[in-house]
N, C-alpha and C. Protein backbone atom coordinates (compact mmCIF):
# COMPACT_ATOMS: atom_id res chain seq x y z
N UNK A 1 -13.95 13.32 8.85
CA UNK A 1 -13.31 12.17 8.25
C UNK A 1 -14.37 11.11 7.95
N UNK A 2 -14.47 10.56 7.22
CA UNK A 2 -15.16 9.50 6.82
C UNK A 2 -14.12 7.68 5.93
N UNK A 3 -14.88 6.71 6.48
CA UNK A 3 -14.19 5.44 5.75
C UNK A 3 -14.75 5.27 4.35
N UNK A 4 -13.79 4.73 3.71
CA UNK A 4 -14.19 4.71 2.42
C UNK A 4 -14.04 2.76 2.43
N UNK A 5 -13.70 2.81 1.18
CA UNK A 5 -14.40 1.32 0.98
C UNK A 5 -12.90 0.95 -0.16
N UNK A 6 -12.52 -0.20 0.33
CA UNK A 6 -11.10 -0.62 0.33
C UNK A 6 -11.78 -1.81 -1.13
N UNK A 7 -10.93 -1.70 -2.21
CA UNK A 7 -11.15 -2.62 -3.17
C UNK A 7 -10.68 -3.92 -2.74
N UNK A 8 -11.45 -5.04 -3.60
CA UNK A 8 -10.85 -6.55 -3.37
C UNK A 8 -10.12 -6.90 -4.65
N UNK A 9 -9.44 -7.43 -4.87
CA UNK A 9 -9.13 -8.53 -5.74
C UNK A 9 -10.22 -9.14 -6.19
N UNK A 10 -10.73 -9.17 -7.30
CA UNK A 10 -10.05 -8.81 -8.89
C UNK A 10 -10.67 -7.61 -9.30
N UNK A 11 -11.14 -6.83 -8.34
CA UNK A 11 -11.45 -5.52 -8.66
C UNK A 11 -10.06 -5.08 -10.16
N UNK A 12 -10.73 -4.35 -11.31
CA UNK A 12 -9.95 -4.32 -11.71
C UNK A 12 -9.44 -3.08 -11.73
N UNK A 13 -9.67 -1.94 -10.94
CA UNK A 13 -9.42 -0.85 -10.56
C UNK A 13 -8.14 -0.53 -10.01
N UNK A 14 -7.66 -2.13 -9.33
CA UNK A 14 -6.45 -2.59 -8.34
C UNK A 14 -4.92 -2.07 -9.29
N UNK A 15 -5.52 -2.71 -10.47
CA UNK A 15 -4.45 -2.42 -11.72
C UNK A 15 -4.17 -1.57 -12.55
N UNK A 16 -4.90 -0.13 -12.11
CA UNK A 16 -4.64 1.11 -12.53
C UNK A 16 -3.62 2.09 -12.19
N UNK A 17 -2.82 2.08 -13.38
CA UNK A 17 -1.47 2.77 -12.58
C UNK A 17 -1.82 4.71 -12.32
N UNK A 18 -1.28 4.52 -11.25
CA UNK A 18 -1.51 5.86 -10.48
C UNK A 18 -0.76 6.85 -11.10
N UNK A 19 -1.54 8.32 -11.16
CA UNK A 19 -0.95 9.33 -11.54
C UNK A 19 -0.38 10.39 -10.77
N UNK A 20 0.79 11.28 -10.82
CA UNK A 20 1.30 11.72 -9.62
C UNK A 20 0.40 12.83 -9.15
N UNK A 21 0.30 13.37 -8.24
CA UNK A 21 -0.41 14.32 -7.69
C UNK A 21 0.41 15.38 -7.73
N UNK A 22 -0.47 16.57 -8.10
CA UNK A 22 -0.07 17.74 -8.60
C UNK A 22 -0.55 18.62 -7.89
N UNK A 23 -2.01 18.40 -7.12
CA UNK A 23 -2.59 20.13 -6.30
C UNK A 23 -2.61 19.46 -5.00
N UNK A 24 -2.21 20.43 -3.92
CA UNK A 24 -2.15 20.28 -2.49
C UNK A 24 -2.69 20.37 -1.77
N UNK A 25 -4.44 20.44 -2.10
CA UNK A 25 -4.80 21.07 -1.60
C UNK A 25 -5.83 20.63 -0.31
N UNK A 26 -7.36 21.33 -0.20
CA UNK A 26 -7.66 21.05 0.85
C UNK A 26 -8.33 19.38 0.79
N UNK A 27 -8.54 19.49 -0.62
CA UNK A 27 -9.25 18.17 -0.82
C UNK A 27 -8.39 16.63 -0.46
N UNK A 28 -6.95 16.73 -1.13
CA UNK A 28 -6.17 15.92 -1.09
C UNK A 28 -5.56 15.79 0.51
N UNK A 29 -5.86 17.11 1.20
CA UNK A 29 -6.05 16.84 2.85
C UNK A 29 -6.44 16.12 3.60
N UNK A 30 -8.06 16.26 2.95
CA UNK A 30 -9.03 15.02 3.67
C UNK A 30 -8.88 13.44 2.96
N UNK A 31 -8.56 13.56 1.71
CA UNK A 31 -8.54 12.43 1.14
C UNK A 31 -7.50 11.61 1.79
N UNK A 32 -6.00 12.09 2.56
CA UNK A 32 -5.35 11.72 3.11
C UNK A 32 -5.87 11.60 4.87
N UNK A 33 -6.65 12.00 5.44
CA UNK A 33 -7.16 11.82 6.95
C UNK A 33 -8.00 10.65 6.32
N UNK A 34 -9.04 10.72 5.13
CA UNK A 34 -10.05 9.75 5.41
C UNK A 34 -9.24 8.13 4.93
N UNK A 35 -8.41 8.22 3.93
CA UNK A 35 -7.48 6.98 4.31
C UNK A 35 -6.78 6.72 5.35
N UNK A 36 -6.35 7.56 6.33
CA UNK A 36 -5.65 6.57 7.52
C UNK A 36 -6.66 6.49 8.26
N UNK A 37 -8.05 6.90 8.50
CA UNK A 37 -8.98 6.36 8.91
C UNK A 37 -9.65 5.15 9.06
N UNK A 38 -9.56 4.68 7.28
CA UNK A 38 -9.51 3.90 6.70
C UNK A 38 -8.85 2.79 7.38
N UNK A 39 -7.26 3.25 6.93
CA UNK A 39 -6.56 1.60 7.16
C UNK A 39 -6.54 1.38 8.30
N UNK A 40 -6.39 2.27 9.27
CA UNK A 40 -6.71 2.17 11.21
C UNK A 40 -7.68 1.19 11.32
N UNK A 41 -8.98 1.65 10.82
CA UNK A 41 -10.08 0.47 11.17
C UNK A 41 -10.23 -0.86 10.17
N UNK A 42 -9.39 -0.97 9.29
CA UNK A 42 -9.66 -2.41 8.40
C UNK A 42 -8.66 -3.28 9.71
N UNK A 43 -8.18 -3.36 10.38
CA UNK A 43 -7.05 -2.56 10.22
C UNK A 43 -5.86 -2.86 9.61
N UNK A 44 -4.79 -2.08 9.19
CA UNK A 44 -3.87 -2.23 8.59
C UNK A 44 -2.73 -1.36 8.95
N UNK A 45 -1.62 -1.29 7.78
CA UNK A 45 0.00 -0.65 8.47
C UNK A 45 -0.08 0.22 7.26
N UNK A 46 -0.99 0.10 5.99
CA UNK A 46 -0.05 0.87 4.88
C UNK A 46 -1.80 0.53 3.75
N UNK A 47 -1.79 2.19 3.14
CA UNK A 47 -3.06 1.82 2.49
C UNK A 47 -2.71 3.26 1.40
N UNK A 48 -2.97 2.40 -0.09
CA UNK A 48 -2.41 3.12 -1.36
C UNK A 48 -3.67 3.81 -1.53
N UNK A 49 -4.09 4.78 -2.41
CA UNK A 49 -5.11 5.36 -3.01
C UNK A 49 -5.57 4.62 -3.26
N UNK A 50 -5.06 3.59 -4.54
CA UNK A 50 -5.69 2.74 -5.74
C UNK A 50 -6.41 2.14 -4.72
N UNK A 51 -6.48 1.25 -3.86
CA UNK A 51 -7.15 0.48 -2.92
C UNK A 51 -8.20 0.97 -2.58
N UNK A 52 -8.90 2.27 -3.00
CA UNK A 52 -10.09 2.49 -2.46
C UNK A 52 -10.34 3.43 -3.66
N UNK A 53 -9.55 3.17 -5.20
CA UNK A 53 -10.11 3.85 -6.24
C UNK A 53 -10.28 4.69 -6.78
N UNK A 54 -8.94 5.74 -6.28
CA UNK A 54 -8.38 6.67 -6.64
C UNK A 54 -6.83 6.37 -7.11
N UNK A 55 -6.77 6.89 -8.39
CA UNK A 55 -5.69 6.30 -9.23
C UNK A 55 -4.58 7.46 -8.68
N UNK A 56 -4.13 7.91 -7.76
CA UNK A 56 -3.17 8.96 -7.56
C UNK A 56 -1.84 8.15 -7.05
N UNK A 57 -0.96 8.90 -6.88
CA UNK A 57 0.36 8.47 -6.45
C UNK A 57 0.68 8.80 -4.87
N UNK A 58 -0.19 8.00 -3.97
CA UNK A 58 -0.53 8.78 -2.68
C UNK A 58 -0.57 7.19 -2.03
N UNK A 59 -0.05 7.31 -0.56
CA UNK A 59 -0.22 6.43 0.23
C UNK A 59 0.07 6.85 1.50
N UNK A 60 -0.40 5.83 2.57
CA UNK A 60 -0.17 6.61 3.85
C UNK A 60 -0.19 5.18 4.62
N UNK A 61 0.97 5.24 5.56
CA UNK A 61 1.51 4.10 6.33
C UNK A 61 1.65 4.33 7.54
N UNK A 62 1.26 3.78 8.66
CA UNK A 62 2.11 3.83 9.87
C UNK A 62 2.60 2.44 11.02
N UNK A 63 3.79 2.56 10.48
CA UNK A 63 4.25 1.05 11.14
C UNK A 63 4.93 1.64 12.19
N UNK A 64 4.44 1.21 13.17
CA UNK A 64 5.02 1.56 14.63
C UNK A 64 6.35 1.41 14.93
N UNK A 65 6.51 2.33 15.33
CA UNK A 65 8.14 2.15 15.84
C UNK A 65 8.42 1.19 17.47
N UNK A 66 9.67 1.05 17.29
CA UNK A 66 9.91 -0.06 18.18
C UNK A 66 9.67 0.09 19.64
N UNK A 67 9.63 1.08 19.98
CA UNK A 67 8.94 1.35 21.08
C UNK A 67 7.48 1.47 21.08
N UNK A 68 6.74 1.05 19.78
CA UNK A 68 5.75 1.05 20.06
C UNK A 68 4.39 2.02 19.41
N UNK A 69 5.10 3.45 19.59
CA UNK A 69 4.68 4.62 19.37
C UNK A 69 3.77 4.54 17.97
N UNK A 70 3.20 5.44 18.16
CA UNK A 70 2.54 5.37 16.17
C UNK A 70 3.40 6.60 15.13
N UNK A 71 3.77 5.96 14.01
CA UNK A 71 4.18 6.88 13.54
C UNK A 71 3.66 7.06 12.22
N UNK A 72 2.35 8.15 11.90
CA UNK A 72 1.90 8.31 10.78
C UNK A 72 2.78 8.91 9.48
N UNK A 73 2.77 8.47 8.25
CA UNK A 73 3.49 8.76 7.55
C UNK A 73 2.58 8.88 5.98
N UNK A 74 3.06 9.94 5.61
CA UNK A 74 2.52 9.73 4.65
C UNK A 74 3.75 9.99 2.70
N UNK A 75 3.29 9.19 1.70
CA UNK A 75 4.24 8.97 0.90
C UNK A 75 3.65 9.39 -0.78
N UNK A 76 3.89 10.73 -1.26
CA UNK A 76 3.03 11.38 -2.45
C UNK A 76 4.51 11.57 -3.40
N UNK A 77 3.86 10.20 -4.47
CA UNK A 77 4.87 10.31 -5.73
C UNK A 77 6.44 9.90 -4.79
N UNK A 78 6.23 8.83 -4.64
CA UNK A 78 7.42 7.94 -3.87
C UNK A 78 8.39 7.90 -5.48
N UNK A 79 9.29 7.66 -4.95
CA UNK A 79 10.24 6.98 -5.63
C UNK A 79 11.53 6.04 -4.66
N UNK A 80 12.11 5.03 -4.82
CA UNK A 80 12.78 4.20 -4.78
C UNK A 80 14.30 4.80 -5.00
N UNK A 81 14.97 4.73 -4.40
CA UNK A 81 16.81 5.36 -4.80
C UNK A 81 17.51 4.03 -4.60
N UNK A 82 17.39 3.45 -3.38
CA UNK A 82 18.57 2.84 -3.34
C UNK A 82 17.98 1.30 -2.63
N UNK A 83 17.66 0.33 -3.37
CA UNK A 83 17.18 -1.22 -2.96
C UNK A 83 18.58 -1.66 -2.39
N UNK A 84 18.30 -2.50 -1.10
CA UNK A 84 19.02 -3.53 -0.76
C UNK A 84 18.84 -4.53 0.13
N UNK A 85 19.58 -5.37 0.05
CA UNK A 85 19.62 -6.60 0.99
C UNK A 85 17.81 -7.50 0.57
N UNK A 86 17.95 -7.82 -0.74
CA UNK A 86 16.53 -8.89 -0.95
C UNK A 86 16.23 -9.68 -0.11
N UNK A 87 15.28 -10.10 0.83
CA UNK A 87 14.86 -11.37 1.42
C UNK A 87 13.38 -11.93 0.96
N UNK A 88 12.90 -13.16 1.78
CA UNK A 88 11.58 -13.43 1.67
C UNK A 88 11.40 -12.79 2.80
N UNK A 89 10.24 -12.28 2.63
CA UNK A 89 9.24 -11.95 3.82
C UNK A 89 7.66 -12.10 3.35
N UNK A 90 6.69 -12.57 5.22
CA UNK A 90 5.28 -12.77 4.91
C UNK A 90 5.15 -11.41 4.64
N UNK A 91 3.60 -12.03 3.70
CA UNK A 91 3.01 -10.48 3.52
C UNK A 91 1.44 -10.97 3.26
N UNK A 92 0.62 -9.69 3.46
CA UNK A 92 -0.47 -9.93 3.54
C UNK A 92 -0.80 -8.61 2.65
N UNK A 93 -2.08 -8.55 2.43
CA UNK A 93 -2.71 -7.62 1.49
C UNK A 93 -4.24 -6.63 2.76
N UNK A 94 -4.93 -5.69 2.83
CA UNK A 94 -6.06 -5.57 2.65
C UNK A 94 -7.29 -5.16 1.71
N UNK A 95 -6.54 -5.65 0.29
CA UNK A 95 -7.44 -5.76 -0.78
C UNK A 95 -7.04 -7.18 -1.49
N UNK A 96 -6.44 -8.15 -0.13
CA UNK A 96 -6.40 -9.32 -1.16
C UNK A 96 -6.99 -10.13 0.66
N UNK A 97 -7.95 -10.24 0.99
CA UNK A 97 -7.91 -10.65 2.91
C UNK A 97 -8.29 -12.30 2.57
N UNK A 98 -7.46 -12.46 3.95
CA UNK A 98 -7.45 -13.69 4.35
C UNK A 98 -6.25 -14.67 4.33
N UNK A 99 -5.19 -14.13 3.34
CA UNK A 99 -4.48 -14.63 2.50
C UNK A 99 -2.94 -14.03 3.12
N UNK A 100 -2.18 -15.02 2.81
CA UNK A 100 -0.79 -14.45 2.97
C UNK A 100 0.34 -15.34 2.35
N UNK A 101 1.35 -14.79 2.18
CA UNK A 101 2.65 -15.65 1.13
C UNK A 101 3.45 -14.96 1.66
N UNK A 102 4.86 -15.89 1.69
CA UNK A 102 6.07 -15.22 1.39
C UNK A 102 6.36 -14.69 -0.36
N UNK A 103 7.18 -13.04 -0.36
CA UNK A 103 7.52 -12.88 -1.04
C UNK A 103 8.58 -12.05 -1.27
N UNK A 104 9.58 -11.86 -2.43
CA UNK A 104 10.80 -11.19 -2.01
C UNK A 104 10.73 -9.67 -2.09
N UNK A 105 11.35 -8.86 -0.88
CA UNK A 105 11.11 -7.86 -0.89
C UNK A 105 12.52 -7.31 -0.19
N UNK A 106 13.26 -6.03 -0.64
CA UNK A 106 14.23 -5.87 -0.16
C UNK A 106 13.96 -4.90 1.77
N UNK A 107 15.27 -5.62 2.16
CA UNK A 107 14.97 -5.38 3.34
C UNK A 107 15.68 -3.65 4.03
N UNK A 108 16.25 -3.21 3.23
CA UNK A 108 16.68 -1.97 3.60
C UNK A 108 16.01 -1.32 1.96
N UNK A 109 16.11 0.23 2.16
CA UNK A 109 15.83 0.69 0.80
C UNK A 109 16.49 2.25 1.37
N UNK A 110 16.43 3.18 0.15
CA UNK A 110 16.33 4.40 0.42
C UNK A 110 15.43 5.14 -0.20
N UNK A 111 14.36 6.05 0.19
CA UNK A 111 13.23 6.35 -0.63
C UNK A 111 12.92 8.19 -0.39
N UNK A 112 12.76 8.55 -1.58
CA UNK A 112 12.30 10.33 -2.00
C UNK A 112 10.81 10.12 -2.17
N UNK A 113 9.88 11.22 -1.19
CA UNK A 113 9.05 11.07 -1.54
C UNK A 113 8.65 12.73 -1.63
N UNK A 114 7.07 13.18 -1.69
CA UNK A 114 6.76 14.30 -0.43
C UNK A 114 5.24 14.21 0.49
N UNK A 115 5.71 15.06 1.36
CA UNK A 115 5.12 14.79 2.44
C UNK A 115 3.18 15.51 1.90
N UNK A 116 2.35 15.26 2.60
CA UNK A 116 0.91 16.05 2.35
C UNK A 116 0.88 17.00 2.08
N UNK A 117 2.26 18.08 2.52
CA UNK A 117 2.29 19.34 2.42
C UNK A 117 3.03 19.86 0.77
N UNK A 118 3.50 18.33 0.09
CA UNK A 118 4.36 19.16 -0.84
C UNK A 118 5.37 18.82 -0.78
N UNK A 119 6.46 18.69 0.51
CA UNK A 119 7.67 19.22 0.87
C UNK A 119 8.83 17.88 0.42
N UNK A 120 9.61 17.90 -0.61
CA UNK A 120 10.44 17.00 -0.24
C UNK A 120 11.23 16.09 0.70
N UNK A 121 11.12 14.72 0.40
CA UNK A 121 12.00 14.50 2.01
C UNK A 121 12.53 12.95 1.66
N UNK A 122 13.76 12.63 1.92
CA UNK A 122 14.41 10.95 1.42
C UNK A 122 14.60 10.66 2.95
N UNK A 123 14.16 9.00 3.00
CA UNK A 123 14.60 8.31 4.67
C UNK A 123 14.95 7.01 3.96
N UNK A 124 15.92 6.60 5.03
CA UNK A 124 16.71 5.48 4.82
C UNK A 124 15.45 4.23 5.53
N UNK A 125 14.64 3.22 5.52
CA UNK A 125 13.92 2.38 5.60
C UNK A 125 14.34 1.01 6.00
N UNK A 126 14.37 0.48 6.93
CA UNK A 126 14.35 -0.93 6.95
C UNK A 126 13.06 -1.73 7.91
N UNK A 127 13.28 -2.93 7.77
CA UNK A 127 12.20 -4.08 8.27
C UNK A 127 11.02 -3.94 7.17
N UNK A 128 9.89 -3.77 8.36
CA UNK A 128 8.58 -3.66 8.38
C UNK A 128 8.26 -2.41 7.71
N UNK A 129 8.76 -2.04 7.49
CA UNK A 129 8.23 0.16 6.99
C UNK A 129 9.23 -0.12 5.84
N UNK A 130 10.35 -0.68 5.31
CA UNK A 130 10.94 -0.99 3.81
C UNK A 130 9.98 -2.01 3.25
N UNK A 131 9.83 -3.11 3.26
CA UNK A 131 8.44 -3.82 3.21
C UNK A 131 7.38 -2.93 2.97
N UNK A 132 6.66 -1.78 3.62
CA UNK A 132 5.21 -1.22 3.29
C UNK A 132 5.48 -0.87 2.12
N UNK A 133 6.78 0.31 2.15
CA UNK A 133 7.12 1.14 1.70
C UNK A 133 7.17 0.68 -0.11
N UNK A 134 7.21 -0.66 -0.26
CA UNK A 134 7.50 -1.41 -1.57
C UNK A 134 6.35 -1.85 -2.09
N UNK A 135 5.13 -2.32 -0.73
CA UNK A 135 3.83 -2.91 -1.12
C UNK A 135 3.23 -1.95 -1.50
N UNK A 136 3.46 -0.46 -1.16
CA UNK A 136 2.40 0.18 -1.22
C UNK A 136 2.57 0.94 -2.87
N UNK A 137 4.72 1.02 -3.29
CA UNK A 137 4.25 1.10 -4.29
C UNK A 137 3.57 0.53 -5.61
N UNK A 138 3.88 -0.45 -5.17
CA UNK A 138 3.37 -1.74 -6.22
C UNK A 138 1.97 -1.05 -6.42
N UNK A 139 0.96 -1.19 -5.20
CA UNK A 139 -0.16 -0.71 -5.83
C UNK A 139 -0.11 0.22 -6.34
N UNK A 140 0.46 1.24 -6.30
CA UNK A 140 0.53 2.74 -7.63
C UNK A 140 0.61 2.37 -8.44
N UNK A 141 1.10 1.28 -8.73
CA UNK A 141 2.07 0.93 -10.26
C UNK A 141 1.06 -0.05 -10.70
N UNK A 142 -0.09 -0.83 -9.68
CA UNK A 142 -1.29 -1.77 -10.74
C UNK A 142 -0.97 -3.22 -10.33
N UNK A 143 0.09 -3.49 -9.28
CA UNK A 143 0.43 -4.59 -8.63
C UNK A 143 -0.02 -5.06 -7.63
N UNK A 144 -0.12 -6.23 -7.32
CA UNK A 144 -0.45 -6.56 -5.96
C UNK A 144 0.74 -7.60 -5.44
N UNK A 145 0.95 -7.84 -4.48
CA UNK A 145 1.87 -9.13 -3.68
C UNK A 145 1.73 -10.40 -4.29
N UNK A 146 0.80 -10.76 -4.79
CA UNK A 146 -0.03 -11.85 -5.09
C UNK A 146 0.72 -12.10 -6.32
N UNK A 147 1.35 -10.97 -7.28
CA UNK A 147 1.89 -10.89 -8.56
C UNK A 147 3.44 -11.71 -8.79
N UNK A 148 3.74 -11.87 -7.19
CA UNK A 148 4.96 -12.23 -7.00
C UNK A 148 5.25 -14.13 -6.60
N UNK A 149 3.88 -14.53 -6.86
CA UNK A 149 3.58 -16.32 -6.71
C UNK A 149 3.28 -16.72 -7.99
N UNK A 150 3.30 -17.91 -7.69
CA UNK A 150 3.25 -18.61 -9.15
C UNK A 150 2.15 -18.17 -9.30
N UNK A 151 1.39 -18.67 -10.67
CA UNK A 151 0.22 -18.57 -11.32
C UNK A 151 -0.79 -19.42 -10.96
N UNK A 152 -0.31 -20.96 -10.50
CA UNK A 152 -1.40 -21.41 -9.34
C UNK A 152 -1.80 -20.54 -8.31
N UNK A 153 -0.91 -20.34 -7.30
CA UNK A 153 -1.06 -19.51 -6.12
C UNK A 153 -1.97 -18.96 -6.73
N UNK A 154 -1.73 -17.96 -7.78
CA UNK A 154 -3.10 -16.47 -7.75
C UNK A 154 -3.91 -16.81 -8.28
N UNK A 155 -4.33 -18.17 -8.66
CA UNK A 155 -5.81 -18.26 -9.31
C UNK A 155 -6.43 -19.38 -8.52
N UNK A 156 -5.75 -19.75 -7.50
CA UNK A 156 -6.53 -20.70 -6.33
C UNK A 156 -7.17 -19.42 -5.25
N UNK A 157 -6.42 -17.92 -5.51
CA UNK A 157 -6.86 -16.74 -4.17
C UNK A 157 -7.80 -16.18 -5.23
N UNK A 158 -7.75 -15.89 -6.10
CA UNK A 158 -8.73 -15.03 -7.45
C UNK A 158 -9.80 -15.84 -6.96
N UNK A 159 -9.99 -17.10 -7.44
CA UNK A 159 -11.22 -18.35 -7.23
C UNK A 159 -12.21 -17.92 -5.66
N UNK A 160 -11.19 -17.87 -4.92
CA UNK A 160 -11.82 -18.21 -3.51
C UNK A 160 -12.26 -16.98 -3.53
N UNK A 161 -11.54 -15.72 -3.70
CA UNK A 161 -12.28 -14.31 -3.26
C UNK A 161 -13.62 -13.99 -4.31
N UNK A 162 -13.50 -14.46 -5.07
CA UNK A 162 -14.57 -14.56 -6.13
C UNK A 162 -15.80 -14.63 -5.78
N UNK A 163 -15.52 -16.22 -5.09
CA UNK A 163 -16.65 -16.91 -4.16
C UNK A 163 -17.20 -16.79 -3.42
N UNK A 164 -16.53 -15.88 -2.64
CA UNK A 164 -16.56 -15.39 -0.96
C UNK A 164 -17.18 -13.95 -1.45
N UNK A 165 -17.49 -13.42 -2.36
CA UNK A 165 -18.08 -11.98 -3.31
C UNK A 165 -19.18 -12.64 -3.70
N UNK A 166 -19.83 -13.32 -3.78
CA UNK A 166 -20.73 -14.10 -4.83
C UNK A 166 -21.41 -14.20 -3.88
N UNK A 167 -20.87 -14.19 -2.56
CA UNK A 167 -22.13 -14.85 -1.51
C UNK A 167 -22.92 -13.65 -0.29
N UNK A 168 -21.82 -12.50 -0.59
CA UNK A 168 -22.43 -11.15 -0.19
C UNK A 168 -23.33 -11.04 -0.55
């Protein structure tokens, strides 16, 4: 396994809409170990392809369950069935750091995805894991959280991450 290297904002790579994945194979294996590798050590709950620059329709999340436990998950060519119950909720990015907003995101969902192996599979989602489950597709689709604030908001965070790049 190896870490790869998580894009920032305004990378414009961020905004490349993802294509679905089609071969299963051994490559897209590791490409899936070396992202939860990945988001484990940035660390994080939920980390899209696009975020490290692969335009695929692939993500991999694990928001702990309430006892605690880890529960790795992974989500290839998601789709969305059934949105409900909209709220605000914080949210944070790890290709937008430092930064956080409320934004609206529905709090239950129902979602078809398949698993690493291929295999079809729909789960009913709420809290924290309906939340990933929405951030993460956004990034497939060329979005970020950030998309969901005014136009001040994202060009006072564009500015600063800019800056904070400039001085690497």
């Amino acid at each position: 396994m190896a870490l790869m290297t998580i894009l920032h904002h305004p990378d414009a790579r961020l905004r490349e809409k993802a294509r679905p994945v089609e071969q299963f194979d051994g490559k897209l294996q590791r490409l899936i170990d070396d992202m939860f590798e990945t988001m484990y050590d940035a660390p994080g709950v939920g980390l899209a392809a696009t975020q490290v620059g692969i335009a695929l329709r692939l993500a991999v999340m694990d928001c702990a369950r309430e006892d605690g436990q880890s529960e790795p998950m992974v989500m290839i060519n998601p789709e969305i069935l059934e949105p409900l119950d909209l709220e605000a909720m914080d949210e944070g990015c790890l290709s937008v750091p430092g930064f956080s907003d409320k934004v609206q995101r529905y709090n239950r969902l129902r979602l078809k995805a398949l698993d690493r192996e291929g295999n079809p599979y729909e789960i009913e989602a709420e809290g924290l894991l309906a939340q990933c489950v929405q951030h993460e597709i956004d990034h497939l689709d060329g979005k970020l959280y950030i998309d969901y604030l005014s136009a001040l908001k994202r060009e006072r965070i564009k500015k600063k991450l800019e800056k904070a790049a400039a001085r690497v």
